[in-house]
N, C-alpha and C. Protein backbone atom coordinates (compact mmCIF):
# COMPACT_ATOMS: atom_id res chain seq x y z
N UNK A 1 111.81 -49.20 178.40
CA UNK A 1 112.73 -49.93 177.58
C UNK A 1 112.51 -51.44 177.77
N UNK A 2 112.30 -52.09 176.84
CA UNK A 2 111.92 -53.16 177.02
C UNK A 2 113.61 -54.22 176.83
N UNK A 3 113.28 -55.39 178.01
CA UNK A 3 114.41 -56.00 178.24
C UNK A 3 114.55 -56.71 176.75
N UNK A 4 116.29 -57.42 176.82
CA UNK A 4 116.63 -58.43 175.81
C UNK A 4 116.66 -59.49 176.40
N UNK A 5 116.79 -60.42 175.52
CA UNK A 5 116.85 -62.14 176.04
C UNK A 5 118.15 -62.48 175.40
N UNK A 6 119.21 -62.94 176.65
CA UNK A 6 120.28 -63.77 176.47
C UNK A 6 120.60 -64.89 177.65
N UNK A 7 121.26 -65.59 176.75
CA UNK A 7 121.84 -66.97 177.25
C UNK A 7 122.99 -66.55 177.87
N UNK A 8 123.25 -66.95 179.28
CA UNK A 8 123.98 -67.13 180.20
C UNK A 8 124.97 -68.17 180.51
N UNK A 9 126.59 -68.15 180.64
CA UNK A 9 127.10 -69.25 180.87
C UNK A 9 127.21 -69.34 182.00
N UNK A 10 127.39 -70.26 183.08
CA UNK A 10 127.50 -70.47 184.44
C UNK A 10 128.72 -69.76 184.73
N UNK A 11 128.74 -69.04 186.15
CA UNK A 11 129.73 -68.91 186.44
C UNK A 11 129.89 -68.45 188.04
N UNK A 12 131.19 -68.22 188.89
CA UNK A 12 131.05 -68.14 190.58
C UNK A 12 131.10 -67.06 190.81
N UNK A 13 130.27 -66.89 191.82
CA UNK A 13 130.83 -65.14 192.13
C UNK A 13 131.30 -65.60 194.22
N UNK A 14 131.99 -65.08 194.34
CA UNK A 14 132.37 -64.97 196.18
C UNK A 14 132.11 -63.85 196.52
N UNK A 15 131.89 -63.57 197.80
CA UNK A 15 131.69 -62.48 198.56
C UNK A 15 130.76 -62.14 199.77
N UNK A 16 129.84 -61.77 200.50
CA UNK A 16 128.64 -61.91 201.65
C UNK A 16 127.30 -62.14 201.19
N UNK A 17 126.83 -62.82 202.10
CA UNK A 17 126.05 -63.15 201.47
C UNK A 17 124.85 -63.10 203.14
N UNK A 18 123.18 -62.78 202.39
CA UNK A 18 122.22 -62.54 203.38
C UNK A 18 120.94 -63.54 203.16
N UNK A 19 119.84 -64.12 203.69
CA UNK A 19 118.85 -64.82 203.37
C UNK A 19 117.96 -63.70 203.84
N UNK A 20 116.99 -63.69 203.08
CA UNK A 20 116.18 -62.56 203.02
C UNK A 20 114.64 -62.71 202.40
N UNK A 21 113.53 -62.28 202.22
CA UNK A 21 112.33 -62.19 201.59
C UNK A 21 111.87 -60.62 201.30
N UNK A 22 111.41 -60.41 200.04
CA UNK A 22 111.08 -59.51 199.47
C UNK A 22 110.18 -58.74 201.02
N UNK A 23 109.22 -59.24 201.47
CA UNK A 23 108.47 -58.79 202.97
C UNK A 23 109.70 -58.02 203.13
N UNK A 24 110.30 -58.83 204.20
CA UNK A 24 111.25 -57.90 204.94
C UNK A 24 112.23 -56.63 203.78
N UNK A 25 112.66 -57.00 203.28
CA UNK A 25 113.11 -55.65 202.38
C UNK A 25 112.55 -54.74 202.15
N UNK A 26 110.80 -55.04 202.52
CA UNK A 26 109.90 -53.69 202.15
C UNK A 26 109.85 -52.96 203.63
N UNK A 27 110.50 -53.38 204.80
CA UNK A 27 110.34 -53.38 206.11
C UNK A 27 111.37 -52.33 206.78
N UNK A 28 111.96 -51.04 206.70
CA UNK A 28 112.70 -50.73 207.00
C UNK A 28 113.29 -51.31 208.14
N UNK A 29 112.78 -51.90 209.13
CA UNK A 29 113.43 -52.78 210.59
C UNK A 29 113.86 -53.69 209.91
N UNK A 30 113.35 -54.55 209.12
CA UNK A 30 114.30 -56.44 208.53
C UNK A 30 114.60 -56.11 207.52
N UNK A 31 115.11 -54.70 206.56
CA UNK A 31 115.66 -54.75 205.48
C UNK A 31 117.33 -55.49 205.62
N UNK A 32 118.07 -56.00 204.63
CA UNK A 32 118.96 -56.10 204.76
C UNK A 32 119.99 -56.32 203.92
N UNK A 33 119.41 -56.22 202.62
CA UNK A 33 120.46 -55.94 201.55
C UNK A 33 121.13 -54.38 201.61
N UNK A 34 120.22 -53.47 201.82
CA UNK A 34 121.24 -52.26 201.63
C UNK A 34 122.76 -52.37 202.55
N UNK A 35 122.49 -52.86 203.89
CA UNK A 35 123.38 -52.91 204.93
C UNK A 35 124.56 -53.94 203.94
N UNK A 36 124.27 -55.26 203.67
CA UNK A 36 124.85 -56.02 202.68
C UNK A 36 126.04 -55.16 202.34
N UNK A 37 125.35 -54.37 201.22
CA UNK A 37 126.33 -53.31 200.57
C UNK A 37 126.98 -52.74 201.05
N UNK A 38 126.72 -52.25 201.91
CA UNK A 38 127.66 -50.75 202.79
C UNK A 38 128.45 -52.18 203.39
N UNK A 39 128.63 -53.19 203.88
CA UNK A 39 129.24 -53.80 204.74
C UNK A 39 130.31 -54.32 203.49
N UNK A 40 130.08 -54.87 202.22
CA UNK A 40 130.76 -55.20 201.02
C UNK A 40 131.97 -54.36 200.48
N UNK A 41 130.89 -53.07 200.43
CA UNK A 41 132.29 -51.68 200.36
C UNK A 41 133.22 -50.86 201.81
N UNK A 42 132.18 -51.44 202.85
CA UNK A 42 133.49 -50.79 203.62
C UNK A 42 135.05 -51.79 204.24
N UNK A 43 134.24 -53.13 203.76
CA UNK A 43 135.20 -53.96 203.98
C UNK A 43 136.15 -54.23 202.88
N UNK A 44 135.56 -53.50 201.47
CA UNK A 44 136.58 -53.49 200.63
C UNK A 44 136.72 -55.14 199.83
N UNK A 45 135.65 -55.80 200.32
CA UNK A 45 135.37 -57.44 199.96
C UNK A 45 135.90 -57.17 198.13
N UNK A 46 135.97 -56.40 197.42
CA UNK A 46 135.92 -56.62 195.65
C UNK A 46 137.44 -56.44 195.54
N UNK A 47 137.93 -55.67 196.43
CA UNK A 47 140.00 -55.85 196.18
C UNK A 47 140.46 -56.81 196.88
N UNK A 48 139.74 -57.24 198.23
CA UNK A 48 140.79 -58.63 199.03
C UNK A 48 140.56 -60.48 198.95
N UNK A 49 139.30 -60.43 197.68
CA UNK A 49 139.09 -61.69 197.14
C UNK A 49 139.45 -62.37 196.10
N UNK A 50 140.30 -63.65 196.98
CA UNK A 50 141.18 -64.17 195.57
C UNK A 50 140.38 -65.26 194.98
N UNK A 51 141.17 -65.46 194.00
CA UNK A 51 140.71 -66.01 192.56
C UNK A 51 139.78 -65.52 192.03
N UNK A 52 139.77 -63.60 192.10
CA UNK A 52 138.85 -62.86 191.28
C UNK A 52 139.31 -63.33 189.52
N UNK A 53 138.29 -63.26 189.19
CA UNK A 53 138.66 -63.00 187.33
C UNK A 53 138.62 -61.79 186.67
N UNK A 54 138.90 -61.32 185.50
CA UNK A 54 139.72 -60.37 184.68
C UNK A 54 138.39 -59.76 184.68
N UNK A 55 137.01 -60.43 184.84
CA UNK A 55 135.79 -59.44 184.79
C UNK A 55 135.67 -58.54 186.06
N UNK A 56 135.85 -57.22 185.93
CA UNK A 56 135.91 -56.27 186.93
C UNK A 56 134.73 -55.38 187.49
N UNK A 57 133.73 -56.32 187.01
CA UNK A 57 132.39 -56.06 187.88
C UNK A 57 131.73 -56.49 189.20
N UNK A 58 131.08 -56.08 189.50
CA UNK A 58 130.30 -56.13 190.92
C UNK A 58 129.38 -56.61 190.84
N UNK A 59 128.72 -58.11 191.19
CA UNK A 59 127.23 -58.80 191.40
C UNK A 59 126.47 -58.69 192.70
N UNK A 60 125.12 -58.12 192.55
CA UNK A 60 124.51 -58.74 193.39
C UNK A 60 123.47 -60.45 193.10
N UNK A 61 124.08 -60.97 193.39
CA UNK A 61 122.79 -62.28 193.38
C UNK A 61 122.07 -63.04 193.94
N UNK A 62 120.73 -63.51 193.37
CA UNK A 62 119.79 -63.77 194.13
C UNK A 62 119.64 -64.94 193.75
N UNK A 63 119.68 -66.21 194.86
CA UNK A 63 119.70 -67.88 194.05
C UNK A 63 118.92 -68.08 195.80
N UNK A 64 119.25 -69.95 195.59
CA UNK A 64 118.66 -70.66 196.41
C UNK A 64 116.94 -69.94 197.50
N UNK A 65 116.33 -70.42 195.79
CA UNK A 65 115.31 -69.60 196.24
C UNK A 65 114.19 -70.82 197.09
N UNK A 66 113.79 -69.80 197.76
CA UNK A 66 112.65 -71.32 198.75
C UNK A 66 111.56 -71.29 197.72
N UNK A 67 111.22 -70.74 197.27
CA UNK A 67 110.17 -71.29 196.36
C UNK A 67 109.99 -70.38 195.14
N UNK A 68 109.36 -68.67 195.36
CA UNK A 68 109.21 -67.71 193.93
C UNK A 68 109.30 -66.50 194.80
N UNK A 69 108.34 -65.26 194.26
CA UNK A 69 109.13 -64.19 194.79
C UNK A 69 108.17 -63.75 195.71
N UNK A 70 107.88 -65.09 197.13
CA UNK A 70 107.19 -64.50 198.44
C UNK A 70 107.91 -65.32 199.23
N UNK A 71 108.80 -65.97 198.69
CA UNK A 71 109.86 -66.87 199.27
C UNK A 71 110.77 -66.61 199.80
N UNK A 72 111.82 -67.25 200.61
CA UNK A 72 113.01 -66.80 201.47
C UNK A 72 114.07 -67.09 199.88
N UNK A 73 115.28 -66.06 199.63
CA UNK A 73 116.23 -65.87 198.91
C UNK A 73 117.67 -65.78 199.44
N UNK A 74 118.81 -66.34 199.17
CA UNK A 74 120.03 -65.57 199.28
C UNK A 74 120.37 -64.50 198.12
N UNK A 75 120.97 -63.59 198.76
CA UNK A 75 121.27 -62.34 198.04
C UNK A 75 122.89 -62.13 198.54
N UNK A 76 123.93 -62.46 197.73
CA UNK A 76 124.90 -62.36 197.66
C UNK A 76 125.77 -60.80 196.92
N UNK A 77 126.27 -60.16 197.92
CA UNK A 77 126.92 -58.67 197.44
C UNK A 77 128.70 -59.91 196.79
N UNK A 78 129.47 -59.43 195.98
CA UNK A 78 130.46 -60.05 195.06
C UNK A 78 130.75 -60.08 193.81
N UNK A 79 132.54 -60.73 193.72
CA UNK A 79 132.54 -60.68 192.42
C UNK A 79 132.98 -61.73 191.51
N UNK A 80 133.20 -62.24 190.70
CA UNK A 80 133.33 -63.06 190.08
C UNK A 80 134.18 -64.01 190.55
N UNK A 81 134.62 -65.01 190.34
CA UNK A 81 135.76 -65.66 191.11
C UNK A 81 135.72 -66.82 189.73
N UNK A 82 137.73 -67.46 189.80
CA UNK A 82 137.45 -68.74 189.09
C UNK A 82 137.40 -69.98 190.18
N UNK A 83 137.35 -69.85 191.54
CA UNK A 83 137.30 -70.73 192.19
C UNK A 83 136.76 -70.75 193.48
N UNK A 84 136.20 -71.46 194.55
CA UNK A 84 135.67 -70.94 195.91
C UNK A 84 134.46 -70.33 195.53
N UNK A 85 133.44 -70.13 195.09
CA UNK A 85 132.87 -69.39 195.03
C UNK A 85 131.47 -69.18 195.94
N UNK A 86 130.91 -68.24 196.65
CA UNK A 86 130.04 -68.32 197.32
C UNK A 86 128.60 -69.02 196.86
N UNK A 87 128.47 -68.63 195.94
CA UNK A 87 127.45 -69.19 194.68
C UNK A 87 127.21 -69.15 193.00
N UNK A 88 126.83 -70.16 192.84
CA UNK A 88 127.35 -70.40 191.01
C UNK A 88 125.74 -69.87 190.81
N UNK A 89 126.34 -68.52 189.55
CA UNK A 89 125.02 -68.06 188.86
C UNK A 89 124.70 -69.44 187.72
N UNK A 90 123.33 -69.30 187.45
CA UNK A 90 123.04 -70.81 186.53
C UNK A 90 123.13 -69.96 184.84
N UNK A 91 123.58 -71.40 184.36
CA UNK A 91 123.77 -71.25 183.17
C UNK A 91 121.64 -71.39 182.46
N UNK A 92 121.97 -70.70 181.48
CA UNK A 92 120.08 -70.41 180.98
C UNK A 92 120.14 -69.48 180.63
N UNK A 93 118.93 -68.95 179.74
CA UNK A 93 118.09 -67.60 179.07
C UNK A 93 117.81 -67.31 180.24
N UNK A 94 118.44 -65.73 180.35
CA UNK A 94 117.66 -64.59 181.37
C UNK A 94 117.20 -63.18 180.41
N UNK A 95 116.43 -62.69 180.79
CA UNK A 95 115.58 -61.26 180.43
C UNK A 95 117.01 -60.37 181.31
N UNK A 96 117.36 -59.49 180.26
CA UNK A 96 118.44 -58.34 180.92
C UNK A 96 117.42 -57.06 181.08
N UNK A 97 117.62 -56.40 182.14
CA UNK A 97 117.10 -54.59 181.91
C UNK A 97 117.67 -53.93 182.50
N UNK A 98 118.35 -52.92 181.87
CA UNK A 98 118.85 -51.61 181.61
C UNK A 98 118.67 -50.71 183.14
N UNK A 99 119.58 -50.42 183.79
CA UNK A 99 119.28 -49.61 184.56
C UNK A 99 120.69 -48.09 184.59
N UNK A 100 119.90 -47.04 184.69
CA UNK A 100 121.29 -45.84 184.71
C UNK A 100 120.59 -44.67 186.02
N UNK A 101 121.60 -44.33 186.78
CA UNK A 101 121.47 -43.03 187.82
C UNK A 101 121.58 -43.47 188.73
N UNK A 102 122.02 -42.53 190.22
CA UNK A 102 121.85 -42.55 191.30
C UNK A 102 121.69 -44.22 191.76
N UNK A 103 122.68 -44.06 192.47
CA UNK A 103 122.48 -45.65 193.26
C UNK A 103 122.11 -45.37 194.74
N UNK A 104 121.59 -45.63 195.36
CA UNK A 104 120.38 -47.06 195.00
C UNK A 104 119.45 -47.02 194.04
N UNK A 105 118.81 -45.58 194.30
CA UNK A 105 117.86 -45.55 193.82
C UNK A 105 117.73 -46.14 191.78
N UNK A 106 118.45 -45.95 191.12
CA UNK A 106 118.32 -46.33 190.42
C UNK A 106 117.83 -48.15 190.10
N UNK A 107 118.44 -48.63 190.88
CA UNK A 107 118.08 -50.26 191.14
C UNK A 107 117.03 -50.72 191.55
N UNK A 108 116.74 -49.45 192.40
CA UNK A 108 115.37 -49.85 193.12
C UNK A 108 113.75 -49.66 191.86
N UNK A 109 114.41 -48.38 191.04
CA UNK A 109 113.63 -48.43 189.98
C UNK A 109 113.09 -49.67 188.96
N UNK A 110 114.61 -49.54 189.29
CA UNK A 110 114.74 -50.88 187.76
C UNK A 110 113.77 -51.98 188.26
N UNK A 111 114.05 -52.51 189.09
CA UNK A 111 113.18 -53.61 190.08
C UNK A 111 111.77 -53.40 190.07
N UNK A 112 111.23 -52.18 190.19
CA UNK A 112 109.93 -51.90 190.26
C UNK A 112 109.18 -51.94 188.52
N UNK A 113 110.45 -51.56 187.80
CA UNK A 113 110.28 -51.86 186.42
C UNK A 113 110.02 -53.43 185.87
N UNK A 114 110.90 -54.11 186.62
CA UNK A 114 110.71 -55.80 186.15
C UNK A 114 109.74 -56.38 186.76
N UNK A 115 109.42 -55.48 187.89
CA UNK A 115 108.13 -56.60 188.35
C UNK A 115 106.25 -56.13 187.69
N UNK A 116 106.24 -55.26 187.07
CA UNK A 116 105.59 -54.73 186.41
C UNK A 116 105.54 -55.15 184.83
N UNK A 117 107.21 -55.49 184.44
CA UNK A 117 107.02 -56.26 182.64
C UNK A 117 106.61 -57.71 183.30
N UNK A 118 106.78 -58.21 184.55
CA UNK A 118 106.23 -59.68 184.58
C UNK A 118 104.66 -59.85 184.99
N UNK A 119 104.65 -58.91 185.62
CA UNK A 119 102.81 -58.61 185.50
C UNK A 119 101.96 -57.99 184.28
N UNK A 120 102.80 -57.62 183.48
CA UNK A 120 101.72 -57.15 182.20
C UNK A 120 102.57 -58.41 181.22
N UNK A 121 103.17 -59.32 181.36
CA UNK A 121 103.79 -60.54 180.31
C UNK A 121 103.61 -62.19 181.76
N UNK A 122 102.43 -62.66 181.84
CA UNK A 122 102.45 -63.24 182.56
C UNK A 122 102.72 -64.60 181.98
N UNK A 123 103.14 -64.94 180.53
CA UNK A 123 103.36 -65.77 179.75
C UNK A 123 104.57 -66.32 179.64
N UNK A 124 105.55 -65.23 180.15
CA UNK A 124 107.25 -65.75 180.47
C UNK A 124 107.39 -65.53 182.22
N UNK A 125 107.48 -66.84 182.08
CA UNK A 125 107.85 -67.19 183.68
C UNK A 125 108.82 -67.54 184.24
N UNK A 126 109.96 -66.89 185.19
CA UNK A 126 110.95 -66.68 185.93
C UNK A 126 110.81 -67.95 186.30
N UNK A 127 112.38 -68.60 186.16
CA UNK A 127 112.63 -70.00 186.68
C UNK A 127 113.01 -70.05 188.07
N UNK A 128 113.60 -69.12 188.71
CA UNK A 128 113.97 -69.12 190.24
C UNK A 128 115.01 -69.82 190.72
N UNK A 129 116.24 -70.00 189.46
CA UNK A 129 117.33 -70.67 189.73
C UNK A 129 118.59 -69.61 190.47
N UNK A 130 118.30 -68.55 189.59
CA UNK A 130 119.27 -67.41 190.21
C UNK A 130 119.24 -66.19 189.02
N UNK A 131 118.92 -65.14 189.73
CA UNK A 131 119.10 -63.67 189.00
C UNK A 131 120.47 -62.72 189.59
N UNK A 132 120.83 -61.73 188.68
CA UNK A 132 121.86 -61.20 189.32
C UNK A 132 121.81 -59.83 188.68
N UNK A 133 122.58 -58.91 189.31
CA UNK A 133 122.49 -57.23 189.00
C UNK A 133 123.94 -57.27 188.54
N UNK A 134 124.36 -57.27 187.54
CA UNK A 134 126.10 -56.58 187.08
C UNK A 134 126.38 -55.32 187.06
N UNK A 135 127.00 -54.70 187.92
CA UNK A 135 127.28 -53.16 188.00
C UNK A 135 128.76 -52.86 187.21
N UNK A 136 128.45 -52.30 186.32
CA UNK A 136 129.39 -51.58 185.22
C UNK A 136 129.77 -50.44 185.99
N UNK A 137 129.52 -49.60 186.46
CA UNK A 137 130.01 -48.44 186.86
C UNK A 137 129.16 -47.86 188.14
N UNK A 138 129.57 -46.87 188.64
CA UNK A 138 128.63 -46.46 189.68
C UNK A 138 127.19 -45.94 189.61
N UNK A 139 126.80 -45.72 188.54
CA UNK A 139 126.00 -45.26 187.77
C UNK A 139 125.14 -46.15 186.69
N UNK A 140 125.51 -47.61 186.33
CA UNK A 140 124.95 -48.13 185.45
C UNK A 140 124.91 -49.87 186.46
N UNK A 141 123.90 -50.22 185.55
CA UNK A 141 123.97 -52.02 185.45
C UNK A 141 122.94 -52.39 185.04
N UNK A 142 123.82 -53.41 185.10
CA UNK A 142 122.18 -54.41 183.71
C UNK A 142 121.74 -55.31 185.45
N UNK A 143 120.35 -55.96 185.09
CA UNK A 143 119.64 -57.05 185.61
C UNK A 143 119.29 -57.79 185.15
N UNK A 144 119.41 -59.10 185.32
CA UNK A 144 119.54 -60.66 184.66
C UNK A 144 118.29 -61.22 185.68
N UNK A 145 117.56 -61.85 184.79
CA UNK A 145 116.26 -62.90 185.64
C UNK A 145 116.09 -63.67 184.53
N UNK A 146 116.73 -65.00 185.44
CA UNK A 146 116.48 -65.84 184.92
C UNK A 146 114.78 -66.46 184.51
N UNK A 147 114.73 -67.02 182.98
CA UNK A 147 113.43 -67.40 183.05
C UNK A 147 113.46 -69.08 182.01
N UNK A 148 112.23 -69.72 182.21
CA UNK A 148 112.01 -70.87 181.50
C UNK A 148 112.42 -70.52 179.85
């Protein structure tokens, strides 16, 4: 399924947040987004953060990037907020793609899916301001990468 292109308005999301590189995530010893998660939901971080907004989804995001994707990243588990926010997703055109099933694994797909449309489309190039995963349900979410 090939992604769509939409324009993004800025906005905050709060919640934990990890610095991380694609390396270590492939590393079962220095992974550390999955833990992220399990630490997000058992602490219940999406019901006890205020100045959530009326959007009742779940972000993961990936900003303050050290350089592209062999670089050190924050990866923030959260949710929207109108104020405080751990990090502001950037306003810009991002590439969305479709992801449905089984979590993790489904995400992990999807991911292996986008890095594969950016290796066979080496002509649209990821800006590295900030990408993010919106989880609609337990079962679904879109992925946002930001690009030029």
């Amino acid at each position: 399924m090939e992604p769509t292109r939409q324009q993004q308005e800025a906005f905050s999301v709060a919640g934990l947040r990890v610095r991380t590189t694609n390396a270590e995530e492939n590393a079962p010893a220095t992974m550390r987004i999955g833990g992220l998660w399990q630490r997000f939901f058992a602490e219940e971080v999406y019901a006890r953060t205020p100045h959530r907004t009326a959007d009742d989804r779940n972000f993961g995001v990936y900003a303050n990037y050290e350089s592209d994707a062999d670089g050190a990243f924050d990866v923030i588990a959260g949710v929207a907020v109108s104020q405080g926010g751990t990090v502001q997703v950037a306003a810009g055109d991002y590439l969305v793609f479709e992801a449905h099933g089984e979590m993790p694994q489904a995400v992990l797909d999807a991911w292996q899916r986008i890095w594969r449309y950016f290796e066979a489309h080496p002509e649209i190039r990821r800006s590295y301001r900030s990408d993010f995963e919106a989880y609609t349900s337990p079962t679904d979410l879109t992925i946002h990468i930001g690009v030029e």
